[in-house]
Protein backbone atom coordinates (compact mmCIF):
# COMPACT_ATOMS: atom_id res chain seq x y z
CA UNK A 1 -42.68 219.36 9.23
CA UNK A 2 -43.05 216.51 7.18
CA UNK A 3 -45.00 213.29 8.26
CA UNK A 4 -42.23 211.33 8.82
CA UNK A 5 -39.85 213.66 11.15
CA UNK A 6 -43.47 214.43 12.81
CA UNK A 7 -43.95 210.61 13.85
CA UNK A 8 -40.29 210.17 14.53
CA UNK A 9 -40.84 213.42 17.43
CA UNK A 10 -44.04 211.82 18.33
CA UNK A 11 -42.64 207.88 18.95
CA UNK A 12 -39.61 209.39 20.54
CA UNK A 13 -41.33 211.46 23.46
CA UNK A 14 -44.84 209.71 24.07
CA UNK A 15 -45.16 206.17 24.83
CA UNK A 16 -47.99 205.80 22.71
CA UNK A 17 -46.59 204.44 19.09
CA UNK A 18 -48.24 205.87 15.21
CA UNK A 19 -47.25 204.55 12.35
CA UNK A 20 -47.86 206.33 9.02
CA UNK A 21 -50.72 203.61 7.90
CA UNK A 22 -52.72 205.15 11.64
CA UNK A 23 -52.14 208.80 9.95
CA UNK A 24 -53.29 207.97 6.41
CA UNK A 25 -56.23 206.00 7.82
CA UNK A 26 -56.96 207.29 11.16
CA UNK A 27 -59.83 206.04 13.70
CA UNK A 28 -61.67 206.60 16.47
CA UNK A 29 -59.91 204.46 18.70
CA UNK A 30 -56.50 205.93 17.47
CA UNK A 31 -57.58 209.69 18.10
CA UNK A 32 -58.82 208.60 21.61
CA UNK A 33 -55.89 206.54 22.66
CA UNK A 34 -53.70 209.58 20.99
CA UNK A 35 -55.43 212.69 22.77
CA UNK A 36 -55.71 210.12 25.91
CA UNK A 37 -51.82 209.56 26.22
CA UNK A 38 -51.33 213.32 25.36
CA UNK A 39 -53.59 214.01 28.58
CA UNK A 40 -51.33 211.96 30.90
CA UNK A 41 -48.11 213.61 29.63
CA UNK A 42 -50.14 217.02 30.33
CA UNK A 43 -50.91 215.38 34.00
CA UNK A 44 -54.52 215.65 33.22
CA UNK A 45 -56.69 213.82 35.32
CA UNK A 46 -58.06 210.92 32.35
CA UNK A 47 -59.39 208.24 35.09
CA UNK A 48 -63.14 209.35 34.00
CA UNK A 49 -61.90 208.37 29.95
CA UNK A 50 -60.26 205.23 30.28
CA UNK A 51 -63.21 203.10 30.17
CA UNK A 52 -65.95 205.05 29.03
CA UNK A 53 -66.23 202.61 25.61
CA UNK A 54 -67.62 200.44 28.02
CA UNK A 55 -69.95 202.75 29.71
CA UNK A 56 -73.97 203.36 28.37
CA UNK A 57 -75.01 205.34 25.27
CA UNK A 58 -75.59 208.62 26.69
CA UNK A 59 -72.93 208.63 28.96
CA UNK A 60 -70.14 207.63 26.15
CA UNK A 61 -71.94 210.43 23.94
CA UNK A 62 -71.34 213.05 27.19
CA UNK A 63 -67.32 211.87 27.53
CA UNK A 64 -66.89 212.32 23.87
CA UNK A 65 -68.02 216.13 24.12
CA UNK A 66 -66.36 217.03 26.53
CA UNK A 67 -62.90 215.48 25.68
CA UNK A 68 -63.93 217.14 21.77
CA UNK A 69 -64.01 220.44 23.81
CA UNK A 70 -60.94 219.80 26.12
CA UNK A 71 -59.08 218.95 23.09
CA UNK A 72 -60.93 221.69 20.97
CA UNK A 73 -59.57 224.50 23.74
CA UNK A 74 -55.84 223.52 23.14
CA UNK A 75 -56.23 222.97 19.05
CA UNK A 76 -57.74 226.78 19.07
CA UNK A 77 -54.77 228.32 21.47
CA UNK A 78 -51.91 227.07 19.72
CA UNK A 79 -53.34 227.16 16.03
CA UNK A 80 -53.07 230.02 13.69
CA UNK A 81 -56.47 230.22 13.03
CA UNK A 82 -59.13 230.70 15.63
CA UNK A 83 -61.65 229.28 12.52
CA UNK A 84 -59.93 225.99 13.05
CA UNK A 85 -61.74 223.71 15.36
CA UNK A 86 -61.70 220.15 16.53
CA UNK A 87 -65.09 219.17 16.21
CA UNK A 88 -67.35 215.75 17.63
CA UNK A 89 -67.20 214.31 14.03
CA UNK A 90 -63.93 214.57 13.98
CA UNK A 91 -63.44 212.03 16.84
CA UNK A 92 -66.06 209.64 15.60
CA UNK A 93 -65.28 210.27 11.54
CA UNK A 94 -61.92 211.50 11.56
CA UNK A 95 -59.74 212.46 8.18
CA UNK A 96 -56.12 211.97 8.18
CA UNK A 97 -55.47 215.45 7.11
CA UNK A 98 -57.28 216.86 10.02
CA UNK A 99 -55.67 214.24 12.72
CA UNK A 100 -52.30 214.77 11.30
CA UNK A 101 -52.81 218.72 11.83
CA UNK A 102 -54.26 218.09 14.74
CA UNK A 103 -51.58 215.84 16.52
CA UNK A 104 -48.81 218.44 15.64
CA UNK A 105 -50.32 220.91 17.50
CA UNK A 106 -50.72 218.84 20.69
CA UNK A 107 -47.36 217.76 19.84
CA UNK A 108 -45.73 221.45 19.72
CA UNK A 109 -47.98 222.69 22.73
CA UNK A 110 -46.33 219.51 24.58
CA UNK A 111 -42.68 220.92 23.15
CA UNK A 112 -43.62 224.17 24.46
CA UNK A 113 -44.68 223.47 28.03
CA UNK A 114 -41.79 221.00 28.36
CA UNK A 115 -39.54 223.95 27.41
CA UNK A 116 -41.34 226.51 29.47
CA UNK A 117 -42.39 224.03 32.49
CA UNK A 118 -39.54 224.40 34.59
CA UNK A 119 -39.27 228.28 34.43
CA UNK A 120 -42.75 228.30 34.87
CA UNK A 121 -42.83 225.91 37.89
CA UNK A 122 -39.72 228.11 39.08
CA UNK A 123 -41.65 231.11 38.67
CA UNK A 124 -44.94 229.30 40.29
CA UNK A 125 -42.87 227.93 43.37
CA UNK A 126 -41.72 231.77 43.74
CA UNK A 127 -45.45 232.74 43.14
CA UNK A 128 -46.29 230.12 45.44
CA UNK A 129 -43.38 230.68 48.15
CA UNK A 130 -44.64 234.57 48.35
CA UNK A 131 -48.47 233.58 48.54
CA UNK A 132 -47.59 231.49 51.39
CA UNK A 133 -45.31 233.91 53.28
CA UNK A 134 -47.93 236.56 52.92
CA UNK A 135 -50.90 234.62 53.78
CA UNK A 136 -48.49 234.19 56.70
CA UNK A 137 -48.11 237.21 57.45
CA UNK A 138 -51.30 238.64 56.79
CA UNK A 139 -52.54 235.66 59.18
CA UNK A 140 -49.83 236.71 61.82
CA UNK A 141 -51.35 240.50 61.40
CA UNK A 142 -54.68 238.95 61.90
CA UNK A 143 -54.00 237.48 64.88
CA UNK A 144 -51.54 240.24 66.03
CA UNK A 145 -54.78 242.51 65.91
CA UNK A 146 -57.29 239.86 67.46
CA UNK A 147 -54.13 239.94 70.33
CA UNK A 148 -54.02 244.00 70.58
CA UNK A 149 -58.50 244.36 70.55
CA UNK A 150 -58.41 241.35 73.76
CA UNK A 151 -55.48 243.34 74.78
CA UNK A 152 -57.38 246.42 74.70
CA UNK A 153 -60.22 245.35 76.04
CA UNK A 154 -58.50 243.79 78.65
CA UNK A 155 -56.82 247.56 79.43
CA UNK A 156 -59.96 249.37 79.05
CA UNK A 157 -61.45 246.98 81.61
CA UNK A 158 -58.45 247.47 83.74
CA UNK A 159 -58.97 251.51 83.38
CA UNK A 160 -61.93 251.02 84.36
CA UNK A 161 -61.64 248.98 87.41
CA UNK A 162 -58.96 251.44 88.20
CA UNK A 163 -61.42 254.21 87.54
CA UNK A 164 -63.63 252.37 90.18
CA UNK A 165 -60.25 252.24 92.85
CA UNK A 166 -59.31 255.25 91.96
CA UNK A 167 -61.65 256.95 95.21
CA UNK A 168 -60.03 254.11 97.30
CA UNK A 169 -56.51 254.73 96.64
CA UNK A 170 -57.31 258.23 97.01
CA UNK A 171 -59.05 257.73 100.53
CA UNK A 172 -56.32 255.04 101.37
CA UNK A 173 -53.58 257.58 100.33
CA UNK A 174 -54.97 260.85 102.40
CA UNK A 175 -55.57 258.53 105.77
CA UNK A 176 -51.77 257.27 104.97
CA UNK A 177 -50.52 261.09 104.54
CA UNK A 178 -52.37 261.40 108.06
CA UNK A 179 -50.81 258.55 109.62
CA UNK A 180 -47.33 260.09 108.39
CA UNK A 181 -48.52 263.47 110.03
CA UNK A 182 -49.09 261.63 113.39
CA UNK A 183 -45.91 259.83 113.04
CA UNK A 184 -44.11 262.92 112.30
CA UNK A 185 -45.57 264.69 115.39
CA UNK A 186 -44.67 261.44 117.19
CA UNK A 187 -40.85 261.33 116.25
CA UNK A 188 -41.02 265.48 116.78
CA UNK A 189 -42.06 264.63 120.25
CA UNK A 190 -39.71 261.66 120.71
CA UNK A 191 -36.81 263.89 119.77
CA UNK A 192 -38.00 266.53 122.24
CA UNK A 193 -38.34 263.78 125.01
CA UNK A 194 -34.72 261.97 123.89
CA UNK A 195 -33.41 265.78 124.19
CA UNK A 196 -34.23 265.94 128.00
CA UNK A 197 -33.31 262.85 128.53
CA UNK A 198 -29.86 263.37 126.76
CA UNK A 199 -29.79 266.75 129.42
CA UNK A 200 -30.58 264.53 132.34
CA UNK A 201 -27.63 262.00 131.34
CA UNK A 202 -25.20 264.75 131.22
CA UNK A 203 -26.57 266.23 134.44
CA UNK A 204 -26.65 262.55 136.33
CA UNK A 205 -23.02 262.76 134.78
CA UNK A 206 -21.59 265.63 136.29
CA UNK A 207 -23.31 264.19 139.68
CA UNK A 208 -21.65 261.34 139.35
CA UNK A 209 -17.78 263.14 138.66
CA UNK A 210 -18.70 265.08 141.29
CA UNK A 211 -19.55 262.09 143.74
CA UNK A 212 -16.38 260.42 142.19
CA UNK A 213 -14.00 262.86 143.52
CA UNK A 214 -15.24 263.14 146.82
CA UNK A 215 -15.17 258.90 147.12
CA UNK A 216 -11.39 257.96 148.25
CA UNK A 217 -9.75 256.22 145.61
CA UNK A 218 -8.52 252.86 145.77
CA UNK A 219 -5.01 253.31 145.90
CA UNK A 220 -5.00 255.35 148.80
CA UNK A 221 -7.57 252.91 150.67
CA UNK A 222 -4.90 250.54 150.21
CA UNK A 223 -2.28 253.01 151.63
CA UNK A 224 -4.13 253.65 154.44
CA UNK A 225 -4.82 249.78 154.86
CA UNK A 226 -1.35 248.98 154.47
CA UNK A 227 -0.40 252.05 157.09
CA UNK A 228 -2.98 249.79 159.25
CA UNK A 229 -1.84 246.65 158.70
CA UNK A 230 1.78 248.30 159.30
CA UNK A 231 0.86 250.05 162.60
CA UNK A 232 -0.99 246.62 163.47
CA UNK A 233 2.45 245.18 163.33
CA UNK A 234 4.38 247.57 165.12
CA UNK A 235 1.58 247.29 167.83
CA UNK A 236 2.23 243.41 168.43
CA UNK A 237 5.86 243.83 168.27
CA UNK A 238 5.77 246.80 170.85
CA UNK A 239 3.48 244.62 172.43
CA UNK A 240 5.92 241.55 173.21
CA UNK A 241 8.61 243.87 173.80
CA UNK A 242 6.81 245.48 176.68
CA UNK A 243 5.79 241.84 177.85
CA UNK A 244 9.35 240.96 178.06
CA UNK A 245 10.01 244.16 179.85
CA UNK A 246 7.56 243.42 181.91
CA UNK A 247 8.48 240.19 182.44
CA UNK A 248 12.74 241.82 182.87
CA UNK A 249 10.74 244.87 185.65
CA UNK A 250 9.49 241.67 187.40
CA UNK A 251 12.56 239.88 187.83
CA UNK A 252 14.10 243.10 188.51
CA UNK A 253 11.74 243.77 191.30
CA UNK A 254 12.43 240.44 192.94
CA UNK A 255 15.90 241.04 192.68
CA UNK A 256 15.32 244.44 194.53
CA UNK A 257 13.22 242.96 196.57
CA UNK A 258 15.80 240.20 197.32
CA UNK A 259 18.45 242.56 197.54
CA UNK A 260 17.22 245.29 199.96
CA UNK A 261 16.58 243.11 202.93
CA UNK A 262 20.58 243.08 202.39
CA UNK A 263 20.75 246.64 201.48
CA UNK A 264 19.22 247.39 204.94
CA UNK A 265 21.56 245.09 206.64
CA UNK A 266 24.44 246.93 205.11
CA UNK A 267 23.11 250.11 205.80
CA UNK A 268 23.54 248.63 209.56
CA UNK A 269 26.34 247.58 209.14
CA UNK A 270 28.29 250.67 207.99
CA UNK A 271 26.77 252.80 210.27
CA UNK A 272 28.85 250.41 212.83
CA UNK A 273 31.87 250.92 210.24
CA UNK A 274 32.32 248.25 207.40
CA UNK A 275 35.94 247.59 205.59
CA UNK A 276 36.42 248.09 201.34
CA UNK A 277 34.60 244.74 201.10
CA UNK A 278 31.31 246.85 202.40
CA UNK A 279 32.22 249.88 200.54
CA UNK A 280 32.22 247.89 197.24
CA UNK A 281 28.39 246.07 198.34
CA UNK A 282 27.64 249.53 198.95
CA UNK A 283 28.60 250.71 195.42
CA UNK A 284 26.85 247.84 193.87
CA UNK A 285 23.77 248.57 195.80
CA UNK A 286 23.44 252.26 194.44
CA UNK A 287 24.10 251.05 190.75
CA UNK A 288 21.61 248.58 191.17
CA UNK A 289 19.01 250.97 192.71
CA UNK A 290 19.75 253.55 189.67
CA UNK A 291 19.30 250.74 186.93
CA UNK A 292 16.22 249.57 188.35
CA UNK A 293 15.01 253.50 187.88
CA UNK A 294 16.18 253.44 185.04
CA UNK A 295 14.23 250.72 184.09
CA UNK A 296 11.13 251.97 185.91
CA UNK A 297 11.62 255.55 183.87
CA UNK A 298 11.75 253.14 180.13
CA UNK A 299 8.63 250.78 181.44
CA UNK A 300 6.71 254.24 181.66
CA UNK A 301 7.77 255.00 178.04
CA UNK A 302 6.83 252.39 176.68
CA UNK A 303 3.93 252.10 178.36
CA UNK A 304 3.02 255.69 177.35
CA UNK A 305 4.04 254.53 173.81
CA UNK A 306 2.00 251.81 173.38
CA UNK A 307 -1.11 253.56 174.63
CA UNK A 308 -0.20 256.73 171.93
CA UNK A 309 0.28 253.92 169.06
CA UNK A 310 -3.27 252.03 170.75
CA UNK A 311 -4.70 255.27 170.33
CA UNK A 312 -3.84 256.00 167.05
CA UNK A 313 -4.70 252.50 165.78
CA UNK A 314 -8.36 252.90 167.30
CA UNK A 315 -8.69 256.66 165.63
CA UNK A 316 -7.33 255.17 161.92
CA UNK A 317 -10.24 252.09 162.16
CA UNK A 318 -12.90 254.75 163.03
CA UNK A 319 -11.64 256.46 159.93
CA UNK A 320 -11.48 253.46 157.76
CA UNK A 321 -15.12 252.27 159.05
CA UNK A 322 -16.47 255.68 158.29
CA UNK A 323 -14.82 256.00 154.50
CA UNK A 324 -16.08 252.37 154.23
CA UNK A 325 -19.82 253.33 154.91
CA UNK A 326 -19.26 256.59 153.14
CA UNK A 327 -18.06 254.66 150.29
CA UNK A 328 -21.07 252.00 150.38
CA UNK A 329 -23.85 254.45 150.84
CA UNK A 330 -22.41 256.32 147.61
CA UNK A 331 -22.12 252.89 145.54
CA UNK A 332 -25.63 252.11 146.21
CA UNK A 333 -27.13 255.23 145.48
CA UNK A 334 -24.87 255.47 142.15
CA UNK A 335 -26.20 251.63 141.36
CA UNK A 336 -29.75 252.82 142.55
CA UNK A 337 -29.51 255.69 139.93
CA UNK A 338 -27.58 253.96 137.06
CA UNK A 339 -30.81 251.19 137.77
CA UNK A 340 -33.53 253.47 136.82
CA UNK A 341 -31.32 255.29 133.84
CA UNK A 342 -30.85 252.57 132.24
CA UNK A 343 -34.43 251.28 132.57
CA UNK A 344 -35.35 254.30 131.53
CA UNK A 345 -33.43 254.15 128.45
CA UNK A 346 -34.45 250.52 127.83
CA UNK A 347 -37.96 251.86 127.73
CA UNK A 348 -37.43 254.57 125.46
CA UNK A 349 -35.18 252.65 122.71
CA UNK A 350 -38.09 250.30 122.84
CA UNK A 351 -40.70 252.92 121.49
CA UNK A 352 -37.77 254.50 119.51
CA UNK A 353 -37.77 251.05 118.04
CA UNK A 354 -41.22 250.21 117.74
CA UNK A 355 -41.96 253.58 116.18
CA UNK A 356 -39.43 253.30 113.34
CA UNK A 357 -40.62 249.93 112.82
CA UNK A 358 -43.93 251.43 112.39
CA UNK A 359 -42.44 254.67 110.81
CA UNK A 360 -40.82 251.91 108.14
CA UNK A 361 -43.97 250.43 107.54
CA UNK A 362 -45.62 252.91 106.51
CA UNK A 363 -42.97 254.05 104.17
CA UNK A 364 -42.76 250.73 102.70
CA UNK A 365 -46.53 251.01 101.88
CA UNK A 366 -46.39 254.65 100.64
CA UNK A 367 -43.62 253.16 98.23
CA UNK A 368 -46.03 250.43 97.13
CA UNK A 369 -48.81 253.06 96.69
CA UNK A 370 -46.73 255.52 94.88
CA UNK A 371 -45.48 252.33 92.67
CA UNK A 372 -49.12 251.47 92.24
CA UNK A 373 -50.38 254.67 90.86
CA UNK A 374 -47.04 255.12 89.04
CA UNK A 375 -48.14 252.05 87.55
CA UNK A 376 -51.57 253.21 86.87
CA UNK A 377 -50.15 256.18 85.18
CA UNK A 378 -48.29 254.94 82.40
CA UNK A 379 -51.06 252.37 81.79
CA UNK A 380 -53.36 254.89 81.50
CA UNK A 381 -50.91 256.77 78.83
CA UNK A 382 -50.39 253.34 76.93
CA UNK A 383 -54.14 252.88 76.71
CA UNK A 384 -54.73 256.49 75.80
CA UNK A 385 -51.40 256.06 72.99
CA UNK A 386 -52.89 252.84 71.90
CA UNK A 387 -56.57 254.14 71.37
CA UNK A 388 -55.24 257.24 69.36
């Protein structure tokens, strides 16, 4: 590359301006201000060499070596000889023959990473992407592992305070399996007890059909009532009837009474020989004596009649009061009995109730025990899986 396409490529990508006079007659300041602008295209860090013209002796001596041997690094990478070094004389005395070489090989190794920085960044963000991801991960796996030891410990430590329950639940679990012995005896015996009681009922039943068809049923209580009540009737009617008869007899009787005064006369009078006149008195006299025996013979009926019917009224109210009593005695005993069954039976669906309650209870808390251990169990096999 000649010198003047060399400071054309130069002027054109770094701020910092040559001209060919600064090549053919280079000096210190030009070499420092040179390898200083090539640092800041590099993104070196070049705060500590900015001013160090103005700093002491001994420190501007110290700068001066080591930007020599930064630059000196870069000048033996990307030359062709490794015998070719940048050396402190050449920043304090340089040549031009030297600083031109020099230059172009900062100047290529700044072609070169501009050409390569973008794959390499590329490649580095990859580099860096997969360095963060598994750092993540291997942090996650850290922390998954501090999580499974606390977790163990935390089971072991839950073994063993089951280790330490384990006689309880045992203990707790035998006087349970007792319990539910007892109970079972208990509903064994209920049952028994609820089977005499069930052969009572149906005895107390076939009492009470029996009772039932000796009691008179309602529909012919209310025959006979109405046969009463119908009798009754016939009784008052037969009653007036033999007060107006009674009432006809009398007036009958004073008629008679009236008339045989007469009658006698008559009978007088025709023994001294009477004409038709006296014959038809006569006549009248004889019907009137056979009507009022007549009526004498029908009084008797009736009478006769209405004692029978007084009679048989009296008898069917001695049989009514009887089924009545009959019939109240039998209600009250039924009530009395049909009282103490069912009191009875209140009392025994109250223990039947009380001991399922209590026969559910305890199931429930078997359940929860057998859940418990079941429980227990599998944590057990999880810690025992986990710890091989």
């Amino acid at each position: 590359m000649s010198n003047a396409a060399f400071i054309d490529d130069w002027n054109n990508i770094i701020p910092f301006k040559i001209k060919v006079t600064d090549l053919e007659k280079p000096t210190e300041q030009f070499v420092y201000k040179s390898i200083l602008q090539f640092f800041k295209l590099m993104h070196y860090d070049v705060s500590s060499y900015e001013n160090m013209y103005n700093d002491s002796n001994e420190t501007l001596t110290m700068k001066r070596v080591e930007l020599v041997a930064r630059i000196n690094y870069i000048y033996q990478l990307c030359s062709d000889s490794k015998q070719t070094s940048f050396l402190y004389v050449d920043l304090v005395k340089p040549t031009g023959k030297k600083i031109i070489h020099m230059l172009k090989v900062l100047l290529n190794y700044l072609f070169y990473t501009n050409m390569v920085k973008e794959t390499v960044l590329e490649k580095a963000n990859i580099c860096a992407q997969e360095y963060s991801e598994l750092n993540a991960k291997l942090n996650h796996e850290q922390i998954t592992k501090e999580e499974k030891k606390i977790r163990a410990n935390k089971i072991n430590r839950h073994i063993d305070d089951l280790k330490l329950h384990l006689p309880q639940l045992k203990n707790q679990i035998e006087t349970l399996q007792q319990r539910k012995h007892k109970l079972q005896e208990n509903i064994s015996t209920l049952k028994a007890n609820d089977q005499q009681l069930a052969d009572k009922i149906i005895k107390l039943k076939i009492e009470h059909s029996e009772l039932a068809e000796l009691l008179v049923a309602d529909d012919e209580a209310s025959s006979v009532r109405e046969i009463k009540q119908s009798l009754t009737r016939e009784i008052e009617i037969l009653t007036d009837t033999e007060k107006e008869l009674q009432q006809a007899y009398q007036i009958h009787v004073s008629s008679i009474n009236q008339i045989r005064p007469c009658n006698a006369l008559l009978e007088k009078m025709l023994l001294f020989g009477m004409d038709e006149s006296c014959k038809n008195l006569r006549g009248a006299i004889v019907e009137l004596n056979s009507l009022c025996d007549k009526l004498r013979k029908q009084r008797n009926n009736l009478t006769n009649l209405s004692d029978t019917l007084q009679n048989n009224c009296e008898e069917l109210d001695g049989l009514l009061a009887d089924k009545n009593q009959e019939l109240e005695v039998r209600r009250k005993v039924l009530e009395k009995n049909d009282r103490k069954n069912d009191s009875k039976h209140l009392e025994k669906e109250k223990r039947l109730k009380a001991l399922d309650q209590a026969n559910e209870i305890y199931a429930q808390l078997l359940v929860v025990q057998k859940a418990e251990m079941q429980r227990v169990i599998v944590m057990v096999e999880r810690a025992l899986k986990f710890i091989k």
